[in-house]
C-alpha atoms as a PDB file:
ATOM      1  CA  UNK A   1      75.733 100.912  82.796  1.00  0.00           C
ATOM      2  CA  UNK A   2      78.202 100.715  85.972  1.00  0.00           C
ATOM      3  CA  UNK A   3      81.242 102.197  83.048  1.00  0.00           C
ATOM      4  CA  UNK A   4      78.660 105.134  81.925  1.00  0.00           C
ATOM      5  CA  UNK A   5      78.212 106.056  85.083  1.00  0.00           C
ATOM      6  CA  UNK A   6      81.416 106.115  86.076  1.00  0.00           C
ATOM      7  CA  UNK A   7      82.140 108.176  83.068  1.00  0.00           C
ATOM      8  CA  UNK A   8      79.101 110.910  83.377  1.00  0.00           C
ATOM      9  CA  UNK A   9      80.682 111.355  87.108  1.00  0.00           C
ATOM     10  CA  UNK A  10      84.019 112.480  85.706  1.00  0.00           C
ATOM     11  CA  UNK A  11      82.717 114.527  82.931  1.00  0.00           C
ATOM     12  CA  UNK A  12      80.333 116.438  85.530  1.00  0.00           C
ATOM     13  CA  UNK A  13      83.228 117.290  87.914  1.00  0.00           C
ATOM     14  CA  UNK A  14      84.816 120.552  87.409  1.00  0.00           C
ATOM     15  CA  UNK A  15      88.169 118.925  87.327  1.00  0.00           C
ATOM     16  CA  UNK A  16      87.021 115.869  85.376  1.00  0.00           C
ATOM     17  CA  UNK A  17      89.018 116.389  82.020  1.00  0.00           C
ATOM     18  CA  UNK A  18      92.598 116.499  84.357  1.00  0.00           C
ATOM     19  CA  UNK A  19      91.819 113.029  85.453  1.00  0.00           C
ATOM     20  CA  UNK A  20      94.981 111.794  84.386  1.00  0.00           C
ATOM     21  CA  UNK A  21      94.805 108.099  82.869  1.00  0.00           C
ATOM     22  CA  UNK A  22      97.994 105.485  82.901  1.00  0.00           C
ATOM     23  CA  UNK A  23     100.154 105.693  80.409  1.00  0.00           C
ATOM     24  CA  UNK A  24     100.631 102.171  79.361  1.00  0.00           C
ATOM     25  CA  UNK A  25      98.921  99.226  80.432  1.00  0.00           C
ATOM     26  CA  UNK A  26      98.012  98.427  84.084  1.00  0.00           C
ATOM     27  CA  UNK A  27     100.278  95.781  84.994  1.00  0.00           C
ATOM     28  CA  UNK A  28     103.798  97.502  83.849  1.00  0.00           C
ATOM     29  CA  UNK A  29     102.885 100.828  84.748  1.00  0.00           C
ATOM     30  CA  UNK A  30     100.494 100.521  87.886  1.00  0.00           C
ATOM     31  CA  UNK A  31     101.018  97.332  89.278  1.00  0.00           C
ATOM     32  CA  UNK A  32     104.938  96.649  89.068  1.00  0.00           C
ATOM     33  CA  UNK A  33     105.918  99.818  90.813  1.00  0.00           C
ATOM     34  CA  UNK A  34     104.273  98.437  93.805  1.00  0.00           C
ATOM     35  CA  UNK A  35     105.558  95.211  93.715  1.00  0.00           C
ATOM     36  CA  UNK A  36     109.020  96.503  93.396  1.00  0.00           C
ATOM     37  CA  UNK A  37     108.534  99.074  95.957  1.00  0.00           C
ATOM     38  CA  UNK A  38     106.763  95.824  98.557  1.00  0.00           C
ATOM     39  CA  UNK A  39     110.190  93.814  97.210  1.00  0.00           C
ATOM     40  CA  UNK A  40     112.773  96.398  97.543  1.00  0.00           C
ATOM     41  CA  UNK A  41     111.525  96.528 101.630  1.00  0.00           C
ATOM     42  CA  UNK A  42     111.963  93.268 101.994  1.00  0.00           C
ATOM     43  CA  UNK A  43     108.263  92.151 101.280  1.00  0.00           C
ATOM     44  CA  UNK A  44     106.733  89.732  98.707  1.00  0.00           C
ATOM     45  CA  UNK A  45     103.523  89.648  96.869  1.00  0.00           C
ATOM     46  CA  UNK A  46     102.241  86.283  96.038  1.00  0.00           C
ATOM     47  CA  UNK A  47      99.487  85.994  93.494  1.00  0.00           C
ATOM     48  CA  UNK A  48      96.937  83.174  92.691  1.00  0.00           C
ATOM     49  CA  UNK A  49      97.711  81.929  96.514  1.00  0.00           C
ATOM     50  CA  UNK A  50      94.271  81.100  97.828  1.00  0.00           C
ATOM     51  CA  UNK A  51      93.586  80.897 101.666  1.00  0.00           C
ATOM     52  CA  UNK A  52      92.437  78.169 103.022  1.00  0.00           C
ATOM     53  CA  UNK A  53      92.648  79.445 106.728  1.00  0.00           C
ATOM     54  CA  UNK A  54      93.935  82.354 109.019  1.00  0.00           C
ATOM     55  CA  UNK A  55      95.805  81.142 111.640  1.00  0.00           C
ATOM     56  CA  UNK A  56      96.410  82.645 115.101  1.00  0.00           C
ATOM     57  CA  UNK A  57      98.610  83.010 118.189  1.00  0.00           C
ATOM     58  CA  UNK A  58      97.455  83.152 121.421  1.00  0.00           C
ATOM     59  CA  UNK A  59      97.361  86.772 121.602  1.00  0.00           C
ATOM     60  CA  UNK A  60      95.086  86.916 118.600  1.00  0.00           C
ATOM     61  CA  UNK A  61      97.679  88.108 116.258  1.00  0.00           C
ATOM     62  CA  UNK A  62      97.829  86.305 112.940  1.00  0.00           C
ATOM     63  CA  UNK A  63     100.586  83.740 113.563  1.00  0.00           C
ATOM     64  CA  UNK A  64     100.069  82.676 109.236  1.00  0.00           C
ATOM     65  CA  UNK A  65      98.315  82.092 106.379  1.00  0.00           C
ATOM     66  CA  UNK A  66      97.305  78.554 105.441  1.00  0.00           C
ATOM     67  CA  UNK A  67      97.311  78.388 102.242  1.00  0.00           C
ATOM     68  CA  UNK A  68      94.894  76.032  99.720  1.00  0.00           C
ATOM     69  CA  UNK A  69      98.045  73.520  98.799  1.00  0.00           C
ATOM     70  CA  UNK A  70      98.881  73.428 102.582  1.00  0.00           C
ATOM     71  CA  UNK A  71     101.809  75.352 102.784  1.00  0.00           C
ATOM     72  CA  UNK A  72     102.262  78.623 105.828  1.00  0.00           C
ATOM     73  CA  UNK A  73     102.898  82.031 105.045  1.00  0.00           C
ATOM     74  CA  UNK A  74     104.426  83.279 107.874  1.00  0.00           C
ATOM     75  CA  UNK A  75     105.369  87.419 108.212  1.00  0.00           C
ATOM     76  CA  UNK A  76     105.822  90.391 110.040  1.00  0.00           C
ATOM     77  CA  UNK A  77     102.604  91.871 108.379  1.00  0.00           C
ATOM     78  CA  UNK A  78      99.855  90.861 106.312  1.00  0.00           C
ATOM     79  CA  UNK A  79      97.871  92.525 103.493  1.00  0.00           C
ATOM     80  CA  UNK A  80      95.053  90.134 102.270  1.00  0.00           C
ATOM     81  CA  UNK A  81      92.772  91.132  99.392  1.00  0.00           C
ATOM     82  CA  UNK A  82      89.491  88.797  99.302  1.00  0.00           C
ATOM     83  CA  UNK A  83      85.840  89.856  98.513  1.00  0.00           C
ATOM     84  CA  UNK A  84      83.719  90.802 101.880  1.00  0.00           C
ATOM     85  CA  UNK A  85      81.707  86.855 101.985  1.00  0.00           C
ATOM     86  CA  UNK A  86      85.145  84.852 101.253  1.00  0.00           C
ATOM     87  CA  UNK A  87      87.073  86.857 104.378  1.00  0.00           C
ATOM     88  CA  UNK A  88      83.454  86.418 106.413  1.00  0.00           C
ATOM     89  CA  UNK A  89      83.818  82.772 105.766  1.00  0.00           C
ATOM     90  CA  UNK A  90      88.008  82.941 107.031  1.00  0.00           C
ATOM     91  CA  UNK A  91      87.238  85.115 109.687  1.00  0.00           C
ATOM     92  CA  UNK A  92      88.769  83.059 112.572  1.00  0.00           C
ATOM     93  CA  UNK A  93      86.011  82.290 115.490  1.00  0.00           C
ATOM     94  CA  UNK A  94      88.125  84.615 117.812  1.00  0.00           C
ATOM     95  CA  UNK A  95      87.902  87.287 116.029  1.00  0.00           C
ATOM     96  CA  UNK A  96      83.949  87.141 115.623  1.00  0.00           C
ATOM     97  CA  UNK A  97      83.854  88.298 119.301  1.00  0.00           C
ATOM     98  CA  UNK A  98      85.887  91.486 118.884  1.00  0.00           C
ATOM     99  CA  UNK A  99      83.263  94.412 117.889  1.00  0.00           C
ATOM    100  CA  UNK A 100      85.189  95.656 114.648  1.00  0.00           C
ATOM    101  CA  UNK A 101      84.808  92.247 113.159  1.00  0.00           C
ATOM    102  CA  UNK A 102      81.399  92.319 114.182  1.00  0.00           C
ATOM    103  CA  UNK A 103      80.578  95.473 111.967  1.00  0.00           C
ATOM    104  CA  UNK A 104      81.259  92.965 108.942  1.00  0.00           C
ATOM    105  CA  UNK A 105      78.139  90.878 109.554  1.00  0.00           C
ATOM    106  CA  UNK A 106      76.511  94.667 108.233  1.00  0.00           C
ATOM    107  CA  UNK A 107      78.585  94.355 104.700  1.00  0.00           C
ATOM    108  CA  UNK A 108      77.022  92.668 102.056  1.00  0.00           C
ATOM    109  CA  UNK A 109      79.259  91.603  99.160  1.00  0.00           C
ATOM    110  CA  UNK A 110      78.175  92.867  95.135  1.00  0.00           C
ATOM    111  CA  UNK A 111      78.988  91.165  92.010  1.00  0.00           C
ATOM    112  CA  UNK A 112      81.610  93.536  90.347  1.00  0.00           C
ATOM    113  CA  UNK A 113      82.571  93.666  86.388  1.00  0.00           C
ATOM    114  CA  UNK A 114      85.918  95.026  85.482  1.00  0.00           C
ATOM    115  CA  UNK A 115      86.045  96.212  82.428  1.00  0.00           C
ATOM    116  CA  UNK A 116      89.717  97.110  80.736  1.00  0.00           C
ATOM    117  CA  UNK A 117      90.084  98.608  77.295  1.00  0.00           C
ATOM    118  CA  UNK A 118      93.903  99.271  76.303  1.00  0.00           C
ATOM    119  CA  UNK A 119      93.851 101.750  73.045  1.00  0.00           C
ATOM    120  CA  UNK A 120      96.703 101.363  70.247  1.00  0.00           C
ATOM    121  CA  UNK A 121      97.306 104.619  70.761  1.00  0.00           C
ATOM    122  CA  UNK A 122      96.685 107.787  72.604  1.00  0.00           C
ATOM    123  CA  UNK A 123      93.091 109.717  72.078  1.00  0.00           C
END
């Protein structure tokens, strides 16, 4: 239902049918330019790298990321990508004072389906 919906939205908009589409699949042509572009500024994207704990300085700022096998990402920045309850459940108990964390106690996490379908060719 969620992908015919999705669809019946494009189709109505008046600009619907220039809603261009990748050509190629996902990883090579939508994913790897932004790793390369992360890489080639001297970041890194680590995949499959499960947090086991955000940890801070004194100031509050994230000091690293404790990861699941124990090891510490350490950086200059941090991106982390984790559904609303997991980062509830990470959410270090100094932040939970700080009223923009607070707002998260209001989000309620949804199951989501992806669903990809690669053609042999193009339609």
């Amino acid at each position: 239902q969620c992908i015919l919906i999705a669809l019946n939205r494009f189709l109505q908009e008046k600009h619907g049918s220039k809603m261009p589409f990748l050509d190629g699949n996902p990883p090579e042509r939508l994913c790897m330019p932004i790793v390369e572009h992360i890489e080639s500024k001297g970041g890194q994207v680590r995949l499959n790298s499960r947090i086991k704990k955000i940890e801070l300085n004194e100031d509050g700022s994230v000091k690293s990321f404790i990861l699941s096998d124990g090891s510490a990402i350490e950086g200059d920045a941090f991106v982390f990508a984790a559904p609303v309850d997991i980062f509830k459940l990470l959410l270090p108990e100094d932040w939970k004072e700080i009223p923009y964390f607070q707002k998260l106690e209001k989000l309620v996490g949804v199951p989501v389906i992806n669903v990809h379908i690669w053609f042999d060719r193009k339609l």
